[in-house]
PDB file of N, CA and C in Angstrom:
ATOM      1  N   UNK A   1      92.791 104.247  61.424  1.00  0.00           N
ATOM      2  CA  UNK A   1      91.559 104.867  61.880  1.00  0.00           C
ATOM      3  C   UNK A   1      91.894 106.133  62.677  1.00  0.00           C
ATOM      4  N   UNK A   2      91.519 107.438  62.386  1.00  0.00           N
ATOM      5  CA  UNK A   2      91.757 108.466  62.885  1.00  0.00           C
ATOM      6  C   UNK A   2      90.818 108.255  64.601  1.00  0.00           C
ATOM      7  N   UNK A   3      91.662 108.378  65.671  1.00  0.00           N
ATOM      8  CA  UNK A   3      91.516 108.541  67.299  1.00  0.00           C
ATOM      9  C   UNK A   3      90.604 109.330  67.555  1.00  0.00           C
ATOM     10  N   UNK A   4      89.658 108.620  68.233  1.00  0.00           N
ATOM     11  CA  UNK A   4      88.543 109.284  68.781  1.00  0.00           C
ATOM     12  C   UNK A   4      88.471 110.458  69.164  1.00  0.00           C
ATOM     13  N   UNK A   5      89.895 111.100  70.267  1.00  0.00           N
ATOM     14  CA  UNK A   5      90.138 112.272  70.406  1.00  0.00           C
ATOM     15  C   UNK A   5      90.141 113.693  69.463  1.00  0.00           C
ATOM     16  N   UNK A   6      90.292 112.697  68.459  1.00  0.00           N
ATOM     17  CA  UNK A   6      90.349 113.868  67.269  1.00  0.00           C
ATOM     18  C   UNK A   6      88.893 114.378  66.840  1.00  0.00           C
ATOM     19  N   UNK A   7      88.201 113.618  66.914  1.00  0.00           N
ATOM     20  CA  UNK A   7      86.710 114.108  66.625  1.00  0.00           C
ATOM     21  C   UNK A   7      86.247 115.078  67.593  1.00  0.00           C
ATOM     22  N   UNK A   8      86.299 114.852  69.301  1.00  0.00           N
ATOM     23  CA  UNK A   8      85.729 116.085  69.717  1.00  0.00           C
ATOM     24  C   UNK A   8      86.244 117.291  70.157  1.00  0.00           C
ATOM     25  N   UNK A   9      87.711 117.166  69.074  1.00  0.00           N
ATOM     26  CA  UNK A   9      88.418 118.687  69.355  1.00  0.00           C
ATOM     27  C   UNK A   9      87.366 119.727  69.441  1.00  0.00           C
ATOM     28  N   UNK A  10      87.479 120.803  70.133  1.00  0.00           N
ATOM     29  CA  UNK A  10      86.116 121.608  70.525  1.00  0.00           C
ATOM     30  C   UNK A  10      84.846 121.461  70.466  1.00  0.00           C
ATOM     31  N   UNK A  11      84.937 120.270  71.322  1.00  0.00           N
ATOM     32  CA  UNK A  11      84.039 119.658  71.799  1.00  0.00           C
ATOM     33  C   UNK A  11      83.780 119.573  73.817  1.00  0.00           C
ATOM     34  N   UNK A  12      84.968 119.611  73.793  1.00  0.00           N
ATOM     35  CA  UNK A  12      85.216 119.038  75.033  1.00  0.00           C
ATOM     36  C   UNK A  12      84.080 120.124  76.050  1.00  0.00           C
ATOM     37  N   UNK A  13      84.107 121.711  75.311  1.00  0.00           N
ATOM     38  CA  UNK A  13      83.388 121.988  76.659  1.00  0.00           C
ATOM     39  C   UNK A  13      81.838 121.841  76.866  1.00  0.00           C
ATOM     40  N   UNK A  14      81.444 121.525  75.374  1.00  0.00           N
ATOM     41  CA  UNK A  14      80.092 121.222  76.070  1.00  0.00           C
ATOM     42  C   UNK A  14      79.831 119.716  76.631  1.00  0.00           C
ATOM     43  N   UNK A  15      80.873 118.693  76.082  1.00  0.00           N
ATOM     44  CA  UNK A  15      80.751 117.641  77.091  1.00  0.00           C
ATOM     45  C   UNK A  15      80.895 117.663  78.769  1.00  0.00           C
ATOM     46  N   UNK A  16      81.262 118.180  79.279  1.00  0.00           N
ATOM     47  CA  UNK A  16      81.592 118.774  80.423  1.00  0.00           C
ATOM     48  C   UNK A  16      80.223 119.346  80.634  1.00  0.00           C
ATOM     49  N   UNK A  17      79.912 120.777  79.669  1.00  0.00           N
ATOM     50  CA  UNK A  17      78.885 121.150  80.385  1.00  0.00           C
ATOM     51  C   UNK A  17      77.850 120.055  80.388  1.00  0.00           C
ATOM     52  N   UNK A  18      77.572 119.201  79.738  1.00  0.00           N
ATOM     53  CA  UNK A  18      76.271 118.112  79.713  1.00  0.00           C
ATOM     54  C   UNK A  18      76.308 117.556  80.647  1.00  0.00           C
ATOM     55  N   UNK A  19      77.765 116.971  81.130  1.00  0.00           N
ATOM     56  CA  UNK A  19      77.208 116.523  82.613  1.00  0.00           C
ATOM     57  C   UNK A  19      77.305 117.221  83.576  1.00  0.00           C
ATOM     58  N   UNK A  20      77.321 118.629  83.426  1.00  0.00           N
ATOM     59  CA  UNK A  20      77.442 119.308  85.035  1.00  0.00           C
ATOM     60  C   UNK A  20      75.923 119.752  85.051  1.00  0.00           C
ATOM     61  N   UNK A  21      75.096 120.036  83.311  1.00  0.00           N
ATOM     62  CA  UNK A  21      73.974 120.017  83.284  1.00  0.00           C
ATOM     63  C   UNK A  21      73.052 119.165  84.064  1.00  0.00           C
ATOM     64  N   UNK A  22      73.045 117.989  84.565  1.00  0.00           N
ATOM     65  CA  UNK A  22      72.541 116.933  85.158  1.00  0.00           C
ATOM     66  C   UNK A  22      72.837 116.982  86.668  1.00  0.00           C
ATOM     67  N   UNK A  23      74.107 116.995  87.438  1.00  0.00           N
ATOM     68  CA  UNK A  23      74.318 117.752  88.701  1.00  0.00           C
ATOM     69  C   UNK A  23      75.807 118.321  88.790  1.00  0.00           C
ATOM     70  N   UNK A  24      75.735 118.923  89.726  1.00  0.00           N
ATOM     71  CA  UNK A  24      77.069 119.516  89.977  1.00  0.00           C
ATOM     72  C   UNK A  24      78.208 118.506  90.390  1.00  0.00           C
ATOM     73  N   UNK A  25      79.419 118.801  89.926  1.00  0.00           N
ATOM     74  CA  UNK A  25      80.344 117.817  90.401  1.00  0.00           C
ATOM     75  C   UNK A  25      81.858 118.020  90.263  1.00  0.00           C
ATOM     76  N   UNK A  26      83.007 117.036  90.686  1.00  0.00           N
ATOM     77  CA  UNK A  26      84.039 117.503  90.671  1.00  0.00           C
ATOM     78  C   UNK A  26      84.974 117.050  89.427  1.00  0.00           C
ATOM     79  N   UNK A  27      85.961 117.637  89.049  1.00  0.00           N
ATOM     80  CA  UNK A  27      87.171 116.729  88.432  1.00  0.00           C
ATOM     81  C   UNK A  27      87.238 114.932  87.682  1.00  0.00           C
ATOM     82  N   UNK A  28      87.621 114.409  89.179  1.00  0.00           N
ATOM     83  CA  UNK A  28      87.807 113.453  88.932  1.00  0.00           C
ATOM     84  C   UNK A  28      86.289 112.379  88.385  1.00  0.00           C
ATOM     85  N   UNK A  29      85.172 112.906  88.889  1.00  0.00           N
ATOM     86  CA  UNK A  29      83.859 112.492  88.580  1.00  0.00           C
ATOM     87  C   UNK A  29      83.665 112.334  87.611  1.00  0.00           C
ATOM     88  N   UNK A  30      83.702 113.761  86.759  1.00  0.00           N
ATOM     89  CA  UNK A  30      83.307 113.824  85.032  1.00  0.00           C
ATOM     90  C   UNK A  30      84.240 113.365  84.604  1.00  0.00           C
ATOM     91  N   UNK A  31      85.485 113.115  84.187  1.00  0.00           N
ATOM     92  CA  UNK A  31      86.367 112.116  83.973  1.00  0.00           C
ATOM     93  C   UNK A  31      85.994 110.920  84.021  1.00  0.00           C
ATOM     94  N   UNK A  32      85.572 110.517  84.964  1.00  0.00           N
ATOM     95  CA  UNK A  32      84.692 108.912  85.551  1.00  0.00           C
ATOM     96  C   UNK A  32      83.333 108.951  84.418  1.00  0.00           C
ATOM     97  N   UNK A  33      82.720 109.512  84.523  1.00  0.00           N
ATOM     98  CA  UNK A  33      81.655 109.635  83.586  1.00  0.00           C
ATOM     99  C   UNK A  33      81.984 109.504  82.061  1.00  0.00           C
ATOM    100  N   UNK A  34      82.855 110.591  81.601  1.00  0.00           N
ATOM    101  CA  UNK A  34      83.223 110.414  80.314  1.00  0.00           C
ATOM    102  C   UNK A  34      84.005 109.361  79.947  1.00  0.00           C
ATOM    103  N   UNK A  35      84.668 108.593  80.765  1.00  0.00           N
ATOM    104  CA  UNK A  35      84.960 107.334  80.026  1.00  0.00           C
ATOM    105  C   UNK A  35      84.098 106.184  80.347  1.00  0.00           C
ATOM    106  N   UNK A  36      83.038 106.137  81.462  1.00  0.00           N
ATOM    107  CA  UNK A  36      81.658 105.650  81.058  1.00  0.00           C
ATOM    108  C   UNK A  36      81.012 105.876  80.002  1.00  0.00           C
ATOM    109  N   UNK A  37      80.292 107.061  79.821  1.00  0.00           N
ATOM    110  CA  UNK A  37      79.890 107.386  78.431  1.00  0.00           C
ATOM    111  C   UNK A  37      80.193 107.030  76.614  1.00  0.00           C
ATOM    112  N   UNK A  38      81.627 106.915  77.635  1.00  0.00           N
ATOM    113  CA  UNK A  38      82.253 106.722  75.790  1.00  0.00           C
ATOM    114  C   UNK A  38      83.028 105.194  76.076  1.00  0.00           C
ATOM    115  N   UNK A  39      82.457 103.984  76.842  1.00  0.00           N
ATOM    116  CA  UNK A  39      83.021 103.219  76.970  1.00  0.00           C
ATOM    117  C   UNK A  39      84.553 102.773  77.080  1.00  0.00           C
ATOM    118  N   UNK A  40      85.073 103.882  77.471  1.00  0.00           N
ATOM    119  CA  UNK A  40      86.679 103.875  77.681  1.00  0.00           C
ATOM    120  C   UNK A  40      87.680 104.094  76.634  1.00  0.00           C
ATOM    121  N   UNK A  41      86.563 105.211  75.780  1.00  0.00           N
ATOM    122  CA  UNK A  41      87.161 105.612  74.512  1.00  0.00           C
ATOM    123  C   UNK A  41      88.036 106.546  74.986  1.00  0.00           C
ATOM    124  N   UNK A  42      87.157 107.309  75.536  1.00  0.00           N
ATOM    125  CA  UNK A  42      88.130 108.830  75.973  1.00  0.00           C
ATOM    126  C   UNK A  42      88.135 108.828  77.126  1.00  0.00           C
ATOM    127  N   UNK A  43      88.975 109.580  77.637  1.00  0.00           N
ATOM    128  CA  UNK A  43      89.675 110.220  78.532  1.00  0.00           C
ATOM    129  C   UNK A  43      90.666 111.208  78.786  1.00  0.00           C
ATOM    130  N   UNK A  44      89.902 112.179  79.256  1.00  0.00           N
ATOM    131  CA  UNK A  44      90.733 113.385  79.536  1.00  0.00           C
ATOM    132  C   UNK A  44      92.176 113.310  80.241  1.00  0.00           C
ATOM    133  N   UNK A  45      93.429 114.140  80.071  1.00  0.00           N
ATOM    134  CA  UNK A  45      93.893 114.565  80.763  1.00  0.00           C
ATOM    135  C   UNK A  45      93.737 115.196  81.764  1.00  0.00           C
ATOM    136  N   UNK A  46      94.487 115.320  82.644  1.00  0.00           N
ATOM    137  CA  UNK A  46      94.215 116.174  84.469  1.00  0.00           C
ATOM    138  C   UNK A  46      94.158 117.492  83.682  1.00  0.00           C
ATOM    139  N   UNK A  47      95.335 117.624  83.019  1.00  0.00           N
ATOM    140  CA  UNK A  47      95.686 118.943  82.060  1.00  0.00           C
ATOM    141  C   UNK A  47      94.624 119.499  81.031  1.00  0.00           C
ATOM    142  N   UNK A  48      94.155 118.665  80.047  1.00  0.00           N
ATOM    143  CA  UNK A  48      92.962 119.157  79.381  1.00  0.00           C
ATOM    144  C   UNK A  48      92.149 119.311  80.516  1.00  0.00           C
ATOM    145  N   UNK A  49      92.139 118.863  81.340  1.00  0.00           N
ATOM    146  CA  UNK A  49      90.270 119.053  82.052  1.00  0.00           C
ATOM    147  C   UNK A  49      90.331 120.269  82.409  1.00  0.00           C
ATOM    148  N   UNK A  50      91.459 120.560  83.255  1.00  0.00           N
ATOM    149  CA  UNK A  50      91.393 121.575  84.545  1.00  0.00           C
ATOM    150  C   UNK A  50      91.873 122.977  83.384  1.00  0.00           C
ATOM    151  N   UNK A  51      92.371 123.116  82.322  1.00  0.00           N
ATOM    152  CA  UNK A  51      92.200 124.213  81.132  1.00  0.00           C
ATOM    153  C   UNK A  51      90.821 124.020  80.627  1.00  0.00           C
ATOM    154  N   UNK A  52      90.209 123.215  80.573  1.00  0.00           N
ATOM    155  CA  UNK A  52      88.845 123.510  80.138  1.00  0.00           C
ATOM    156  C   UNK A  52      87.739 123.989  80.707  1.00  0.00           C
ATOM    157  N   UNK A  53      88.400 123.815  82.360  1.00  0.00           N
ATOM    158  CA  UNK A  53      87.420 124.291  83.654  1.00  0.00           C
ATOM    159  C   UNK A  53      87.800 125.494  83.783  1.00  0.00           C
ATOM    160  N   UNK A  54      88.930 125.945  83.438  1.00  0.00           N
ATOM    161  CA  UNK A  54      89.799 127.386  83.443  1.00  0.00           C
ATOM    162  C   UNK A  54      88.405 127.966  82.178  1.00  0.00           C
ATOM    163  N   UNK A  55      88.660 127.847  80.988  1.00  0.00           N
ATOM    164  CA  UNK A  55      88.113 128.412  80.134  1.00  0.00           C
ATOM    165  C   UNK A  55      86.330 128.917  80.165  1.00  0.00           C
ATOM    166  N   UNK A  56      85.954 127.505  80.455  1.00  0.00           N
ATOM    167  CA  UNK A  56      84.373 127.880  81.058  1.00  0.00           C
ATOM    168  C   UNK A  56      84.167 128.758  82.396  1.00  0.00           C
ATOM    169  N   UNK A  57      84.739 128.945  83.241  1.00  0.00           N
ATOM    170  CA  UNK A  57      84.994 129.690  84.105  1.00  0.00           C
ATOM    171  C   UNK A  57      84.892 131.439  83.723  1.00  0.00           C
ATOM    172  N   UNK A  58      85.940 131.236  82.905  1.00  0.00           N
ATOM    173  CA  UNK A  58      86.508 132.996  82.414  1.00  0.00           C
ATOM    174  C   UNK A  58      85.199 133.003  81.865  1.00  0.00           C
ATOM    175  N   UNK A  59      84.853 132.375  80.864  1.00  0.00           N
ATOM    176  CA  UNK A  59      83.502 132.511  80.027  1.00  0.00           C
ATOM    177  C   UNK A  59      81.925 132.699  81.172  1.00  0.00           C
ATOM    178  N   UNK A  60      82.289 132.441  82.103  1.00  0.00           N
ATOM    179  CA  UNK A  60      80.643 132.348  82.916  1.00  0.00           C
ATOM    180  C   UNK A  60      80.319 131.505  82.571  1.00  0.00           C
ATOM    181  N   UNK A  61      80.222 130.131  81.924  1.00  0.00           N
ATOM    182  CA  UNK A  61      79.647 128.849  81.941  1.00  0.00           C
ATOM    183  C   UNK A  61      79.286 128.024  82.944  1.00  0.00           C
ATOM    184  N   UNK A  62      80.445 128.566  83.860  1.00  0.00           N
ATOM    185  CA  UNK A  62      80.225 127.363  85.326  1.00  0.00           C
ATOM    186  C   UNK A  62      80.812 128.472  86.533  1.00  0.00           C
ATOM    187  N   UNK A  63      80.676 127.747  87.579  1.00  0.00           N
ATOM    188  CA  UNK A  63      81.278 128.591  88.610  1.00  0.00           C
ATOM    189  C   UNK A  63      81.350 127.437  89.518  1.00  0.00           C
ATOM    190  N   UNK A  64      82.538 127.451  90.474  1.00  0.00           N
ATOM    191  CA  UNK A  64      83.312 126.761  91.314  1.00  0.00           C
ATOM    192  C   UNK A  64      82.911 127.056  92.331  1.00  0.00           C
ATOM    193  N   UNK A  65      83.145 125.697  93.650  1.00  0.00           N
ATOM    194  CA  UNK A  65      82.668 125.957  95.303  1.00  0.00           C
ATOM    195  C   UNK A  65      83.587 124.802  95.772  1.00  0.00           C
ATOM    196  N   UNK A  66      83.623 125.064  96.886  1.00  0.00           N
ATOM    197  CA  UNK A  66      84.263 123.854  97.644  1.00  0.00           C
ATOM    198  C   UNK A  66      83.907 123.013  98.744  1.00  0.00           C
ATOM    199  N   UNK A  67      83.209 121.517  98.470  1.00  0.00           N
ATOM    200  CA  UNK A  67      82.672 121.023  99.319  1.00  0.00           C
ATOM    201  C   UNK A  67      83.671 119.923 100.193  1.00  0.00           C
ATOM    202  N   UNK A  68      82.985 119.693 101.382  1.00  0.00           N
ATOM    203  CA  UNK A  68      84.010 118.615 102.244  1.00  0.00           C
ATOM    204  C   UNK A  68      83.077 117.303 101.320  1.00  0.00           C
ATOM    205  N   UNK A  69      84.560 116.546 101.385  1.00  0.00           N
ATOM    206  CA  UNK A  69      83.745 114.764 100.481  1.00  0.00           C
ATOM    207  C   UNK A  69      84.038 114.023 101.585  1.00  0.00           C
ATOM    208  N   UNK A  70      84.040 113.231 101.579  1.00  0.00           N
ATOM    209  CA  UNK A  70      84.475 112.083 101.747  1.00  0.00           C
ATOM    210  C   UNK A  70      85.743 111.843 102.700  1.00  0.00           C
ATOM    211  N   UNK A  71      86.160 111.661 103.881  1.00  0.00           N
ATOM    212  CA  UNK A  71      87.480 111.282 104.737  1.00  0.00           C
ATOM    213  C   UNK A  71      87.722 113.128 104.916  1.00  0.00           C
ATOM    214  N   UNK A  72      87.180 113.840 104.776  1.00  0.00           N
ATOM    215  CA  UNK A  72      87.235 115.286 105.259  1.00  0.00           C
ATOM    216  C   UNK A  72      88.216 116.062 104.052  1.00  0.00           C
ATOM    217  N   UNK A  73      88.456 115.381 102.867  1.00  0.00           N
ATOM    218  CA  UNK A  73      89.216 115.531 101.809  1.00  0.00           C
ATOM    219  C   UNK A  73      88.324 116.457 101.569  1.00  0.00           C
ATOM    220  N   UNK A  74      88.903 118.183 101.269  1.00  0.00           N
ATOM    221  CA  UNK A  74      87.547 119.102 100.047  1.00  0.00           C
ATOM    222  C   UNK A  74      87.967 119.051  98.686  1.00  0.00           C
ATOM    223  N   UNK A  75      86.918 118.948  97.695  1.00  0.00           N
ATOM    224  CA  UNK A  75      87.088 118.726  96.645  1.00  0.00           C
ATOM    225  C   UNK A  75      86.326 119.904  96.083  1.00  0.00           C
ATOM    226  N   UNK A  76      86.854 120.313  94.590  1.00  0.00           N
ATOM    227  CA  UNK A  76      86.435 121.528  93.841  1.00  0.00           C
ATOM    228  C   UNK A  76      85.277 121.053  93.072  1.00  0.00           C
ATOM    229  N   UNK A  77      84.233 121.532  93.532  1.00  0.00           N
ATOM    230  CA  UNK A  77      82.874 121.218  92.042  1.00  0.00           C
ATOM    231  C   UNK A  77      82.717 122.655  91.431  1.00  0.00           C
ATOM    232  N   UNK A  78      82.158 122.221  90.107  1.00  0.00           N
ATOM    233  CA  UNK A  78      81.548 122.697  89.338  1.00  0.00           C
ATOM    234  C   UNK A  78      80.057 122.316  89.002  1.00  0.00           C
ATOM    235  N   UNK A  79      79.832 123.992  88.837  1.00  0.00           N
ATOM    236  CA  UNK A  79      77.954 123.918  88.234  1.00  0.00           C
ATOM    237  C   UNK A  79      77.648 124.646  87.092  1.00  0.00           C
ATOM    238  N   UNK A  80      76.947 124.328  86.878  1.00  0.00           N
ATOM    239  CA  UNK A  80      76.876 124.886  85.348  1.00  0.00           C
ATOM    240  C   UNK A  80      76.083 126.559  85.520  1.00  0.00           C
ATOM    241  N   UNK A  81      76.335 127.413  84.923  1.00  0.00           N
ATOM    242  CA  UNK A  81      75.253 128.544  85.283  1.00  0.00           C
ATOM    243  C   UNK A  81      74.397 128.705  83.816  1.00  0.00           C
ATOM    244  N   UNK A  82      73.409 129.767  83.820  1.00  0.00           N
ATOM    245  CA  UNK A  82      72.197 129.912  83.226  1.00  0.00           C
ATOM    246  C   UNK A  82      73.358 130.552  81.755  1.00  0.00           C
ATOM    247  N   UNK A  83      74.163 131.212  81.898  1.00  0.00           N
ATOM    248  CA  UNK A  83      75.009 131.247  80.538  1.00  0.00           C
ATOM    249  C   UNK A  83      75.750 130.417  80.294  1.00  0.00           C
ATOM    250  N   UNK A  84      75.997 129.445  80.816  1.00  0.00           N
ATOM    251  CA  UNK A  84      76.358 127.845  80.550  1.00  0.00           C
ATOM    252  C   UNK A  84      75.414 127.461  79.602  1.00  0.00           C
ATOM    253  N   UNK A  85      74.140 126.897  80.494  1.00  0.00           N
ATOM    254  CA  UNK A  85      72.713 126.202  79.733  1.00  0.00           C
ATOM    255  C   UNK A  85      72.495 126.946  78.798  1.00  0.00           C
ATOM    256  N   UNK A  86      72.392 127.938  78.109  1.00  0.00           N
ATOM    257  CA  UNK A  86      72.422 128.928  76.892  1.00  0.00           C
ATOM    258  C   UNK A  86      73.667 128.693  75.562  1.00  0.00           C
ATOM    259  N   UNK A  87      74.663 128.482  76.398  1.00  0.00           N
ATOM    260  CA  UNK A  87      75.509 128.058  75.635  1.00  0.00           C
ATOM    261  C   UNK A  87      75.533 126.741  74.590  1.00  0.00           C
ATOM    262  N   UNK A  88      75.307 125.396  75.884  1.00  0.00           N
ATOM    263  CA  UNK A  88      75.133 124.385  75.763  1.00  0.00           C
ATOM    264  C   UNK A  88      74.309 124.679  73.890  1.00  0.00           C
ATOM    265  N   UNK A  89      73.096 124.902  75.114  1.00  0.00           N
ATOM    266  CA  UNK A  89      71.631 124.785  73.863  1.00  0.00           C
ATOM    267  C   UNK A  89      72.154 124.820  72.682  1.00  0.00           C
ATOM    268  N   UNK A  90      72.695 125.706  72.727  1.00  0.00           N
ATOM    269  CA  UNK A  90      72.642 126.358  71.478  1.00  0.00           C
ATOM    270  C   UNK A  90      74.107 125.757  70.536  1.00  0.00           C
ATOM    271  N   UNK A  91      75.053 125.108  71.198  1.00  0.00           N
ATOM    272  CA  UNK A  91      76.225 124.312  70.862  1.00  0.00           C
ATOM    273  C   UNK A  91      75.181 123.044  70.300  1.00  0.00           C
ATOM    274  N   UNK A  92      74.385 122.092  71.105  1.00  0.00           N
ATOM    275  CA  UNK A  92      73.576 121.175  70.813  1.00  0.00           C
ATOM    276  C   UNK A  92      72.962 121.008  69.465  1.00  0.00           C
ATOM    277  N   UNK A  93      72.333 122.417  69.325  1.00  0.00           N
ATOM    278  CA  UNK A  93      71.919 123.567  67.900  1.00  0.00           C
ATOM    279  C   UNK A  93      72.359 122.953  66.965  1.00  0.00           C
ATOM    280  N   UNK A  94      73.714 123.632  66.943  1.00  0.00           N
ATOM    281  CA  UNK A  94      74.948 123.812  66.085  1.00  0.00           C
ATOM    282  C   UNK A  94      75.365 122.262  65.814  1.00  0.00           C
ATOM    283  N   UNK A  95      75.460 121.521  66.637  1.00  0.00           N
ATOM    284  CA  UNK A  95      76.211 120.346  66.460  1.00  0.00           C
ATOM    285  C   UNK A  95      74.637 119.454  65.716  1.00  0.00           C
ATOM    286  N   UNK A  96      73.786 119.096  66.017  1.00  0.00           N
ATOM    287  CA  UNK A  96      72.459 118.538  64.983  1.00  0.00           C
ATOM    288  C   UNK A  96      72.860 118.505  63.951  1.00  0.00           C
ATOM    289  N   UNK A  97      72.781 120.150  63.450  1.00  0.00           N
ATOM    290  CA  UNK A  97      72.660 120.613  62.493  1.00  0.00           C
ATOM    291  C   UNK A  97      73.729 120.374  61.251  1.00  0.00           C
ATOM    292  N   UNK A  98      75.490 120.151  62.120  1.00  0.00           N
ATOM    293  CA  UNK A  98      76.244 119.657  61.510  1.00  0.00           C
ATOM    294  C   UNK A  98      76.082 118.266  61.235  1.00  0.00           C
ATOM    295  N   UNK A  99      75.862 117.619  61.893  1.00  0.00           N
ATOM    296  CA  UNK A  99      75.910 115.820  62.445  1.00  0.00           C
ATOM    297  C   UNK A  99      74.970 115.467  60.701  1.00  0.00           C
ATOM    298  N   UNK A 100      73.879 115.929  60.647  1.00  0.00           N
ATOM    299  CA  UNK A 100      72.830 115.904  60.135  1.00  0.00           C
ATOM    300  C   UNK A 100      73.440 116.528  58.257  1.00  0.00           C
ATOM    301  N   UNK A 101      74.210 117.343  58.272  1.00  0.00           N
ATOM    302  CA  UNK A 101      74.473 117.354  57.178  1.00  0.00           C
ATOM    303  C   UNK A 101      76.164 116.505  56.794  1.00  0.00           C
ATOM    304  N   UNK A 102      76.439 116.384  57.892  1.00  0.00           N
ATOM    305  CA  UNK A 102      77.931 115.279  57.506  1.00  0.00           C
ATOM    306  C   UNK A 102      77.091 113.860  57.222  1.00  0.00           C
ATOM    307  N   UNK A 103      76.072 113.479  57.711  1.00  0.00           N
ATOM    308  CA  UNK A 103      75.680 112.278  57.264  1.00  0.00           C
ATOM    309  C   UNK A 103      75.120 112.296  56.122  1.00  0.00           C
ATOM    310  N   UNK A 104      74.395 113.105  55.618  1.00  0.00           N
ATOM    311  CA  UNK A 104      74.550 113.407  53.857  1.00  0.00           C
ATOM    312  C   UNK A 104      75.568 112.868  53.044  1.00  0.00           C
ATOM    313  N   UNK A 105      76.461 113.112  53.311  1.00  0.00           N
ATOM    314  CA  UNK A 105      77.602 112.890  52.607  1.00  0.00           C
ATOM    315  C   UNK A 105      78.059 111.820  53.252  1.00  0.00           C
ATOM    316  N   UNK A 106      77.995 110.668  54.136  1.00  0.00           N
ATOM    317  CA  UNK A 106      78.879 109.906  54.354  1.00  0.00           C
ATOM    318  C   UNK A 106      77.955 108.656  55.164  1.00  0.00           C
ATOM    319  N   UNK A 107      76.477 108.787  54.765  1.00  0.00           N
ATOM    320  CA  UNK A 107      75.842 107.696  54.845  1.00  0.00           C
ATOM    321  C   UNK A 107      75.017 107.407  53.131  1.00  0.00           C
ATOM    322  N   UNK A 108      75.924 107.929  51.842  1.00  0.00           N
ATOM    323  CA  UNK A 108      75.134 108.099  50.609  1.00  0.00           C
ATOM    324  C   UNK A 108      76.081 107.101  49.830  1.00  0.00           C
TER     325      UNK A 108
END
């Protein structure tokens, strides 16, 4: 059975953006989330994440701040910006539209 990972090769950044779409947050969080989401299918690397936070970044997708958490530890969040949510959309678009014609072929 081809690994789950393999399916959302360029994927990863609008998963990310979907949940920063919902609130802002750090690292280790959306990590926490995405293997909620996907029942402990996936899981990022420290390494994939923080290149993918690199990439949306350069792109204007998100933008970084630094809040105090928890035991006075600061942690890096991310938020999504308005060329993020544009992005998203329109990735969302794109992905339907595929989803919708791969099942043509592989629910026939």
């Amino acid at each position: 059975m081809t690994p789950i990972g393999d399916f959302i090769r360029g994927h990863t950044e609008a998963i990310i953006l979907s949940i920063l779409e919902k609130e802002d947050s750090y690292g280790y969080k959306i990590n926490q989330t995405i293997e909620k989401i996907s029942q402990g299918e996936l899981l990022l690397t420290e390494a994939t994440m923080y290149s993918v936070f690199k990439r949306l970044e350069k792109n204007e997708f998100i933008q970084s701040y630094w809040q105090e958490g928890t035991n006075n530890v600061n942690r890096k969040y991310y938020s999504i910006t308005p060329l993020g949510k544009t992005y998203l959309k329109e990735h969302k678009h794109s992905w339907h539209k595929f989803s919708n014609m791969l099942n043509q072929f592989l629910n026939n």
